[in-house]
N, C-alpha and C. Protein backbone atom coordinates (compact mmCIF):
# COMPACT_ATOMS: atom_id res chain seq x y z
N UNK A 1 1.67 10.33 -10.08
CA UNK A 1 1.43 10.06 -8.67
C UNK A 1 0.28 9.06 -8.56
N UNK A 2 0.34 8.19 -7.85
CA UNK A 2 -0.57 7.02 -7.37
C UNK A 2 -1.64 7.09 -6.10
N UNK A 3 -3.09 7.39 -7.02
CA UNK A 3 -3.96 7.87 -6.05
C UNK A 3 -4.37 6.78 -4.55
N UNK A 4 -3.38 5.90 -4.56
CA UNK A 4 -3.04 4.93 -3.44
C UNK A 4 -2.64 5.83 -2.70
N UNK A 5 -1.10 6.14 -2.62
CA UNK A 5 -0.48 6.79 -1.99
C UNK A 5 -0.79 7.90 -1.82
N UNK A 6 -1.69 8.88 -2.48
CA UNK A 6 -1.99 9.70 -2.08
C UNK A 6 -3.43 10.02 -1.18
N UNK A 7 -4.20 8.72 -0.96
CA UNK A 7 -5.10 8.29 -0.17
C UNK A 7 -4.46 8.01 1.33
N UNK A 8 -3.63 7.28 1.19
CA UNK A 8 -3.07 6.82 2.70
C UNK A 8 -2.27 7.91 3.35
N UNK A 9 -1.51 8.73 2.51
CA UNK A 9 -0.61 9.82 3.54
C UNK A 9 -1.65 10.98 3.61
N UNK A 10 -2.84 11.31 3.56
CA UNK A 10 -3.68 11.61 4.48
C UNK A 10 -3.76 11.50 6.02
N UNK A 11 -3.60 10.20 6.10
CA UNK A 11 -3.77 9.76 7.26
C UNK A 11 -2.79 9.68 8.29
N UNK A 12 -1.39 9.60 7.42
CA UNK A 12 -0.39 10.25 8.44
C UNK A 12 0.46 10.99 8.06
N UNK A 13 -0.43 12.18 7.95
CA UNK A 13 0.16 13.49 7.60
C UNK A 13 1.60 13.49 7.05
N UNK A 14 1.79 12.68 5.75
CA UNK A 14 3.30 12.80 5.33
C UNK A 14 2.80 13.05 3.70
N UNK A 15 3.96 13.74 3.12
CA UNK A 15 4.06 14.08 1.54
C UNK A 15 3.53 12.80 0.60
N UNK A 16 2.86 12.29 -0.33
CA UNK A 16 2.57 11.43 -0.96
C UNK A 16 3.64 10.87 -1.59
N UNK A 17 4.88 11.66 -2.12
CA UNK A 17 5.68 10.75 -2.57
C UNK A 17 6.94 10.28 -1.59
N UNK A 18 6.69 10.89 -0.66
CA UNK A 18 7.53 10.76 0.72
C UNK A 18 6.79 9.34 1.09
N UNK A 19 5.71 8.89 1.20
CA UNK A 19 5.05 7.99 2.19
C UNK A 19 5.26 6.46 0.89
N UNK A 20 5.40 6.90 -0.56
CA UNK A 20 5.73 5.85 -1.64
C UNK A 20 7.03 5.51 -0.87
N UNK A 21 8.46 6.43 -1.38
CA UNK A 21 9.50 5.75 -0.85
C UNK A 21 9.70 5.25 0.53
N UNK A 22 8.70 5.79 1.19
CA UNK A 22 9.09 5.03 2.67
C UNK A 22 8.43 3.71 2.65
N UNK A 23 7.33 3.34 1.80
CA UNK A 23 6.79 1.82 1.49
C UNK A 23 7.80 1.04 0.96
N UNK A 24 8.33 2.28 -0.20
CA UNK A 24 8.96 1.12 -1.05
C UNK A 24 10.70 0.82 0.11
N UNK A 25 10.95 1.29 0.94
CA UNK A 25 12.42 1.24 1.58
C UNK A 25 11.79 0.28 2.70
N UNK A 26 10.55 0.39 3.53
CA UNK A 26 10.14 -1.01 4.09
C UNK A 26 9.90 -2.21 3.06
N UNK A 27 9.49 -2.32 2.41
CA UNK A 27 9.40 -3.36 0.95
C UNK A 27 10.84 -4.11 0.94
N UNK A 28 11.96 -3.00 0.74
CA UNK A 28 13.39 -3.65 0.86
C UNK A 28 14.21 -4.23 1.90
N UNK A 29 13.35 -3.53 3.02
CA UNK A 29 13.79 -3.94 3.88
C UNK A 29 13.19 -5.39 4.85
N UNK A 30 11.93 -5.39 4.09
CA UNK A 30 11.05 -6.66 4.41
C UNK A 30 10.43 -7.86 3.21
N UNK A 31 11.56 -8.10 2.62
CA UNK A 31 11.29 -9.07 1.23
C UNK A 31 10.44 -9.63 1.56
N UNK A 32 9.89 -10.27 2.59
CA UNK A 32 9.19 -11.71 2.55
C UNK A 32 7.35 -10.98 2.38
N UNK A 33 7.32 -9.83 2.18
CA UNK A 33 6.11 -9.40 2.17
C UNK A 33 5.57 -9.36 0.54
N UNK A 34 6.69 -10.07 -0.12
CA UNK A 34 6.50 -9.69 -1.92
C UNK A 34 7.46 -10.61 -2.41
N UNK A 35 7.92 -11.83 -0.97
CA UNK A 35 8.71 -12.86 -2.03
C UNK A 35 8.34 -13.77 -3.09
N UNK A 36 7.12 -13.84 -3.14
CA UNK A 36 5.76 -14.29 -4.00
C UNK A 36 6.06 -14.01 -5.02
N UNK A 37 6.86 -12.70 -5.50
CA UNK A 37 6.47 -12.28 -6.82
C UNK A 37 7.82 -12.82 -7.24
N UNK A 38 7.10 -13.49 -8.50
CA UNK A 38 8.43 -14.03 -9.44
C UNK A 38 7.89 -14.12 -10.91
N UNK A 39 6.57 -13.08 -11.42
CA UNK A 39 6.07 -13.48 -12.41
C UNK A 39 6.70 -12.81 -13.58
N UNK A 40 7.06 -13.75 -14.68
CA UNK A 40 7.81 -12.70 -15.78
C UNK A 40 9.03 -12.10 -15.61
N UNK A 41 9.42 -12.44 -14.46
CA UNK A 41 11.10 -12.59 -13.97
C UNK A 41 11.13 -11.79 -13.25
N UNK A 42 9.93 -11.14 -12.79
CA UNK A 42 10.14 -9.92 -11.83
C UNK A 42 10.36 -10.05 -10.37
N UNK A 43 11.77 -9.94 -9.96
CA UNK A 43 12.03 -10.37 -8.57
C UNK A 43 11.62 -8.99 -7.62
N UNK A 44 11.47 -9.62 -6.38
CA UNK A 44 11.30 -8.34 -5.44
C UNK A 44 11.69 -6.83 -5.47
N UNK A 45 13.61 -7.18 -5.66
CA UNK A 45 14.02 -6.01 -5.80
C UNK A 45 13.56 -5.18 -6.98
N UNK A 46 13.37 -6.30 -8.11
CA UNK A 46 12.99 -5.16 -9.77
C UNK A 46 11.51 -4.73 -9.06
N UNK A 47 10.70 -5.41 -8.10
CA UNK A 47 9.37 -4.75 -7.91
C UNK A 47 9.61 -3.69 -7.14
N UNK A 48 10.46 -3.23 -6.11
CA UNK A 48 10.55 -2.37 -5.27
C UNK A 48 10.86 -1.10 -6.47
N UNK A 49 12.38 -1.11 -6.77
CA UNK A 49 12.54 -0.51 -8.09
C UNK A 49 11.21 0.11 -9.23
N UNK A 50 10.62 -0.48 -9.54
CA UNK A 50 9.22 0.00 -10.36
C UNK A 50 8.45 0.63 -9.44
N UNK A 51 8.08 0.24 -8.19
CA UNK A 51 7.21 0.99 -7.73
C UNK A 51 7.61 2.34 -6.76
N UNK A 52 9.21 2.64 -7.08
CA UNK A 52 9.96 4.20 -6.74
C UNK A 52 8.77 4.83 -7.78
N UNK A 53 9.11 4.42 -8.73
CA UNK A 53 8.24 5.40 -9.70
C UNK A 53 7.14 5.69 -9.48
N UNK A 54 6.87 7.33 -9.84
CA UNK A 54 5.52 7.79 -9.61
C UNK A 54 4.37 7.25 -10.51
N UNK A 55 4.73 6.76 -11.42
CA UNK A 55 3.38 6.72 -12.43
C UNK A 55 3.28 5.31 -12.17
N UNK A 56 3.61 4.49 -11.44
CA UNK A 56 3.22 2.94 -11.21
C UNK A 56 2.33 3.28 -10.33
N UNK A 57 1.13 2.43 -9.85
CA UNK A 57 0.14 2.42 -9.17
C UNK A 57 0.42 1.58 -8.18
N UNK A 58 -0.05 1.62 -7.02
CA UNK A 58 0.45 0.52 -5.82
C UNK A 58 -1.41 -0.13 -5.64
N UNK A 59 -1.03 -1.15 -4.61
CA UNK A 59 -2.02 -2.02 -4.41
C UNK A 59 -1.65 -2.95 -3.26
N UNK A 60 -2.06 -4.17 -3.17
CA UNK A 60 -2.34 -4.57 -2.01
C UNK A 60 -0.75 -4.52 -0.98
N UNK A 61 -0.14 -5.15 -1.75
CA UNK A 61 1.28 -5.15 -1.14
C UNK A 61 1.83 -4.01 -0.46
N UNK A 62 1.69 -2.74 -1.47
CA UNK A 62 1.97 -1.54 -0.62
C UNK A 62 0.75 -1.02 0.55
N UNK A 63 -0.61 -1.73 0.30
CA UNK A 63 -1.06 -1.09 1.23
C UNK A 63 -0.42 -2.63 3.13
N UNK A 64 -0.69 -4.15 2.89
CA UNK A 64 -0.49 -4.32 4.09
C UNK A 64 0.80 -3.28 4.29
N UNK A 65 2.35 -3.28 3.59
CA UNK A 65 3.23 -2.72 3.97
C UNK A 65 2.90 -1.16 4.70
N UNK A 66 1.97 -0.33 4.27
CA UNK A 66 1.26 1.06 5.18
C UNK A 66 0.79 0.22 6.81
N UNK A 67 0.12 -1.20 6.63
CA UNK A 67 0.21 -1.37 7.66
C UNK A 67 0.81 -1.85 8.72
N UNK A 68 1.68 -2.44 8.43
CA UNK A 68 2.94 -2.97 9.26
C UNK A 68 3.61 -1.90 9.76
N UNK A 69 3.90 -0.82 8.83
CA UNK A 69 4.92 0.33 8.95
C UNK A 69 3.77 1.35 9.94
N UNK A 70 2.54 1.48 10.09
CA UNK A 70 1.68 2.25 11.08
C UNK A 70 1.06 1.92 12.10
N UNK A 71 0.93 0.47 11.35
CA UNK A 71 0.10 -0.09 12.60
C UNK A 71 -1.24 -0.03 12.72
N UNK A 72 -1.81 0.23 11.36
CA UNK A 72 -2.80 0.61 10.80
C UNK A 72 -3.81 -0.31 10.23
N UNK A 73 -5.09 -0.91 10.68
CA UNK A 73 -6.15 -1.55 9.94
C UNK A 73 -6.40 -1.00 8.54
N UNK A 74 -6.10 -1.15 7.39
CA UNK A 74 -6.88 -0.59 6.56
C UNK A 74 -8.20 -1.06 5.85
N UNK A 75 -9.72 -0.44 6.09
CA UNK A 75 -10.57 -1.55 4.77
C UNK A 75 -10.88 -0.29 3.80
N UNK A 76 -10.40 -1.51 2.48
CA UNK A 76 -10.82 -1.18 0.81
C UNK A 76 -12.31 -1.40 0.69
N UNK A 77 -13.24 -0.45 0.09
CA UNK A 77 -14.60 -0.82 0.02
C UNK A 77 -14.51 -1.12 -1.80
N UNK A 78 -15.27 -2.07 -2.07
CA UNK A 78 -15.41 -1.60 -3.34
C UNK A 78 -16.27 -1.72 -3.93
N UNK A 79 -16.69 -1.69 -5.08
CA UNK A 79 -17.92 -0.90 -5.69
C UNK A 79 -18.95 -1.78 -5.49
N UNK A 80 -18.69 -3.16 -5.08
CA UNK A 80 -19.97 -4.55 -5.54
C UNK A 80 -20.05 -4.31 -3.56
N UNK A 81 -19.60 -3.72 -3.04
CA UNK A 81 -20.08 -3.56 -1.46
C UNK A 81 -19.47 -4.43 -0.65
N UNK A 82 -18.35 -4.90 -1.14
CA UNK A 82 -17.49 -6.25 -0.57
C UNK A 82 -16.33 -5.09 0.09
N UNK A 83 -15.57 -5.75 1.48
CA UNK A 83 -14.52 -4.74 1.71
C UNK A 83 -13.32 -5.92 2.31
N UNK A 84 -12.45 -5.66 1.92
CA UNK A 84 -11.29 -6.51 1.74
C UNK A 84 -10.54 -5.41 2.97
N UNK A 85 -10.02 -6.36 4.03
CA UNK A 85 -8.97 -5.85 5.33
C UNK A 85 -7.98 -6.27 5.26
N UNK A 86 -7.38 -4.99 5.47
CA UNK A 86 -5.74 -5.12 5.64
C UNK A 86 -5.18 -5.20 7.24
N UNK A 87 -4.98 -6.14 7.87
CA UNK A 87 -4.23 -5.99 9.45
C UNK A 87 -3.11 -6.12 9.40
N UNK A 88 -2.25 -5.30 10.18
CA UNK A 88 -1.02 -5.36 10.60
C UNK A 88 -1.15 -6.62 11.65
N UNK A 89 -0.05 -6.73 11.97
CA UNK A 89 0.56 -8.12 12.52
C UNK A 89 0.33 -7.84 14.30
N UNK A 90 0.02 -7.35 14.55
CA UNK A 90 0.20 -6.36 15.62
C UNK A 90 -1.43 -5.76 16.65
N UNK A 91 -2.14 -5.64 17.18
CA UNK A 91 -2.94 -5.41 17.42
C UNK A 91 -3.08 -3.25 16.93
N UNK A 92 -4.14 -3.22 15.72
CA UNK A 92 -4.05 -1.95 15.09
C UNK A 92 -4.13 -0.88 16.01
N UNK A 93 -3.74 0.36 16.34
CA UNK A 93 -3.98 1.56 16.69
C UNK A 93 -5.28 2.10 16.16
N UNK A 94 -5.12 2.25 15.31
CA UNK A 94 -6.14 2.93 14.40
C UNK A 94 -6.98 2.19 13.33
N UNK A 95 -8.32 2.35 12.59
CA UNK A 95 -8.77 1.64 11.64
C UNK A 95 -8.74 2.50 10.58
N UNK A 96 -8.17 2.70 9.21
CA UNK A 96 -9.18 3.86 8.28
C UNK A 96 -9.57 3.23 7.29
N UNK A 97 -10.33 3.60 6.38
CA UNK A 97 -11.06 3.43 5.47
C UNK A 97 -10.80 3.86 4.23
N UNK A 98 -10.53 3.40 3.02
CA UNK A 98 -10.15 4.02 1.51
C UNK A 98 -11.78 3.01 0.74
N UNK A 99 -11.13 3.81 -0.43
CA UNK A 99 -12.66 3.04 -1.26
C UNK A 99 -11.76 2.84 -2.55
N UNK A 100 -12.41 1.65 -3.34
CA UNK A 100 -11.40 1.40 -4.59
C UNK A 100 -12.37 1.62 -5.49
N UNK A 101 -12.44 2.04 -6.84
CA UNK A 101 -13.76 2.43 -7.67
C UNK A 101 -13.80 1.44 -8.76
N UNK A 102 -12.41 0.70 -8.85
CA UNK A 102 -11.92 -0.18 -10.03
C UNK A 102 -10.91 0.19 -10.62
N UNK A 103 -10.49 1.77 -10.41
CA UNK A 103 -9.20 2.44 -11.17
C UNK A 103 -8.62 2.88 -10.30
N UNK A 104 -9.47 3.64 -9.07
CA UNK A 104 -9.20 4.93 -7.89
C UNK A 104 -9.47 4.58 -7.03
N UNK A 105 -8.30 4.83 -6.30
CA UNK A 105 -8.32 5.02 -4.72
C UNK A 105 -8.73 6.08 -4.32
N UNK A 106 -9.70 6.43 -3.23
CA UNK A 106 -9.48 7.56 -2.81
C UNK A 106 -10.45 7.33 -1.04
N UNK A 107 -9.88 8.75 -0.42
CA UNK A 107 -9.71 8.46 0.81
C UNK A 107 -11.24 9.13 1.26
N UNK A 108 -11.95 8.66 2.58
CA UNK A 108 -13.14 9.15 3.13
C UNK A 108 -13.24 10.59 3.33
């Protein structure tokens, strides 16, 4: 399990690996958020595919996708005191906050 995902469905009260496949089924359903990736032959769909799996770790991609799909500001703090924002497209509902340690996500 990916202490990403299990940081963000905190926040809206859904199962951690419930709130992965619902990233990864917006992911499929919104290519252009990961049409970028073409490194090492890895097309969108093989990325959606890898990141079903629990033991893959998610990151930026899955988190804007938490925000598009909530509507959700997210900021990453991380350890050097720099915090990197995630906005949805959309004017946010809500803001929350995760912290990245260099390995771990984890939630306030």
């Amino acid at each position: 399990m990916s202490c990403l995902f299990r940081s963000l469905s905190k926040f809206v009260n859904i199962e951690t690996d419930d709130l992965r496949q619902n990233i990864c089924d917006f992911l499929d359903e919104n290519p252009k958020l990961i049409d970028s990736i073409r490194v090492n032959d890895i097309t969108p769909n093989n990325y959606v595919l890898n990141m079903r799996n629990n033991e893959t770790w998610g990151g930026g991609i899955e988190i804007k996708a938490f925000c598009e799909m909530y509507n959700y500001q997210v900021n990453v703090y991380i350890p050097n005191e720099k915090i990197i924002t995630f906005y949805p497209q959309r004017l946010p509902v809500r803001i929350i906050n995760i912290k990245w340690s260099g390995n771990h996500f984890t939630s306030n």
